[in-house]
Protein backbone atom coordinates (compact mmCIF):
# COMPACT_ATOMS: atom_id res chain seq x y z
CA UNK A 1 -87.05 -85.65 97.75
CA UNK A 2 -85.48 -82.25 97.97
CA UNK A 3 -86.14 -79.15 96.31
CA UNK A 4 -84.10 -77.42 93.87
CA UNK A 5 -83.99 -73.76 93.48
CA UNK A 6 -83.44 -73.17 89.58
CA UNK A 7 -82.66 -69.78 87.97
CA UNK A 8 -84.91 -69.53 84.50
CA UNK A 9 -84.45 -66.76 81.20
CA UNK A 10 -87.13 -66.20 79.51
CA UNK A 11 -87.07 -67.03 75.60
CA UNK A 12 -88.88 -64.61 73.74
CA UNK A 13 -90.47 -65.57 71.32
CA UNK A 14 -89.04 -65.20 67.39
CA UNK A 15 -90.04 -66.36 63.79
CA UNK A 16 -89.48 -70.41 64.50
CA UNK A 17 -91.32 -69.66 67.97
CA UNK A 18 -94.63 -68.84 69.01
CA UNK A 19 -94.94 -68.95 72.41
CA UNK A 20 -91.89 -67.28 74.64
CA UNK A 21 -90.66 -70.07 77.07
CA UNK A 22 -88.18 -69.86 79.47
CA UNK A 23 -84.41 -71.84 79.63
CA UNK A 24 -82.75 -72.92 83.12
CA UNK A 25 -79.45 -71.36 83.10
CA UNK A 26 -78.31 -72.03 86.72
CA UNK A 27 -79.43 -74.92 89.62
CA UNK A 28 -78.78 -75.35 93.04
CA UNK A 29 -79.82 -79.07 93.77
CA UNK A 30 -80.94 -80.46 96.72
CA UNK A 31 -80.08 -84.01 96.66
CA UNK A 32 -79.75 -84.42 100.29
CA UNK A 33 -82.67 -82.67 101.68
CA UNK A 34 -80.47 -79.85 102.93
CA UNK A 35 -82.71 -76.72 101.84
CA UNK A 36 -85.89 -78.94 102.45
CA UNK A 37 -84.95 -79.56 106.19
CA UNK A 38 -83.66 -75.95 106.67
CA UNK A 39 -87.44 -74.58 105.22
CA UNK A 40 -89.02 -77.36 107.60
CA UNK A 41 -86.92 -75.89 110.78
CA UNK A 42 -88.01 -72.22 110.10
CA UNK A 43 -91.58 -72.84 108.65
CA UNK A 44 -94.29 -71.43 110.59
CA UNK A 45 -92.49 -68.62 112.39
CA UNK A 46 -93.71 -65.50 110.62
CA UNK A 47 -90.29 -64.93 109.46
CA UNK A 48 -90.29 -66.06 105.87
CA UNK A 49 -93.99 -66.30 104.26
CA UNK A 50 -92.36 -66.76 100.65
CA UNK A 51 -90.33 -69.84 101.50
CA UNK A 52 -93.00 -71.42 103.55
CA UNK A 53 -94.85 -71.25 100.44
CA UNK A 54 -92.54 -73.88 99.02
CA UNK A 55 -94.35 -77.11 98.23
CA UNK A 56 -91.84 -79.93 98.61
CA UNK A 57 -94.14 -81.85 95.93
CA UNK A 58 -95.02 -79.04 93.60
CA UNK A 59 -93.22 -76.21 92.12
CA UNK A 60 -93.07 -72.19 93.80
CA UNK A 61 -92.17 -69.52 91.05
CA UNK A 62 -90.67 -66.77 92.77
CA UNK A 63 -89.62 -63.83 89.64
CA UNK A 64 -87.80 -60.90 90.06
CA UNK A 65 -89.62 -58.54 91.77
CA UNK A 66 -90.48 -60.88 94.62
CA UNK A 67 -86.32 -61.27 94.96
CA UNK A 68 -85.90 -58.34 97.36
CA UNK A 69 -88.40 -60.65 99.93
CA UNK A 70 -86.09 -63.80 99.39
CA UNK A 71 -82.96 -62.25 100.48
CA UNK A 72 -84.06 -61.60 103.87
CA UNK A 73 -85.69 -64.75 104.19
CA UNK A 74 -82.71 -66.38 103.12
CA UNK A 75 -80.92 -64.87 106.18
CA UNK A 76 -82.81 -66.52 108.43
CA UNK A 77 -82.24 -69.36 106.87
CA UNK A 78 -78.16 -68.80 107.23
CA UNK A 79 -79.79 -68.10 111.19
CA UNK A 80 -80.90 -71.37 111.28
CA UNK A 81 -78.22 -73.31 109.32
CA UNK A 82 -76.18 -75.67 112.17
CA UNK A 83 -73.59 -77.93 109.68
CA UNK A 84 -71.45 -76.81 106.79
CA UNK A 85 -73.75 -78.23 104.24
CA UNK A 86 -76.45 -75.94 105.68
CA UNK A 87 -74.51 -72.98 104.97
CA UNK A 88 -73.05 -73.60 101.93
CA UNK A 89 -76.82 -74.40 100.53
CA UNK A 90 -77.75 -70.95 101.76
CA UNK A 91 -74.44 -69.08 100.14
CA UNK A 92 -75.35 -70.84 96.65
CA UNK A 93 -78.99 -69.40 97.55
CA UNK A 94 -78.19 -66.12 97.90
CA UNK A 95 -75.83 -65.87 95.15
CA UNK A 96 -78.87 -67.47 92.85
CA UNK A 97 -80.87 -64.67 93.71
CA UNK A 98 -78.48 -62.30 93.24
CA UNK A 99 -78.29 -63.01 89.54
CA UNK A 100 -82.14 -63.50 89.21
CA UNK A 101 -82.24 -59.67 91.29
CA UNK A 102 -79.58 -58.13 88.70
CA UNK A 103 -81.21 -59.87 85.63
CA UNK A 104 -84.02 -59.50 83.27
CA UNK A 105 -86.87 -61.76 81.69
CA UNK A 106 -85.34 -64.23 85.01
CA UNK A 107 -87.12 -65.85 87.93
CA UNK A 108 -86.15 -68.49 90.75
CA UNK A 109 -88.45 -71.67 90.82
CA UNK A 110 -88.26 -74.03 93.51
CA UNK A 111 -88.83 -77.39 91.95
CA UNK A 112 -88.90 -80.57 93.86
CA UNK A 113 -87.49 -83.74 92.79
């Protein structure tokens, strides 16, 4: 049960559409717990109140304006990482939020499985 971080557009909303609803356009998966175990490890410590707030059975929106806090929590994530896995998770991360930081009508949600 590990949570995916999942880069969303937003739609607008046009003649056939009503509503404006939002498209995923990028995923970093989880499969193997990696991110889930990494959040676990740092959780608690003062040093990343956004990512703590990740529910590993619910869903955390984070949109753009929150992005400048999730870069620096992401480091101490990278702090924290100990295998290759670990690291690669957090490079994929970063790069993620990178795009949701340079886009527009974008956010990050951490989803779990």
């Amino acid at each position: 049960m590990g949570v995916d971080a999942v880069l969303y557009r937003l739609v607008r909303a046009g003649p056939a559409r009503r509503q404006p609803s939002y498209v995923a356009v990028a995923v970093v998966a989880d499969p193997d717990d990696v991110l889930l175990d990494l959040m676990r490890r740092v959780r608690g410590g003062g040093r990343t109140p956004l990512l703590d707030r990740v529910d590993p059975l619910g869903e955390l929106v984070v949109n753009a304006e929150a992005v400048p806090q999730l870069l620096p929590e992401l480091r101490c994530l990278a702090e924290a990482a100990r295998a290759p896995a670990e690291v690669e998770q957090i490079r994929q991360l970063v790069l993620l939020a990178r795009r949701c930081l340079n886009g527009r009508d974008v956010e990050i949600r951490f989803e779990s499985d």
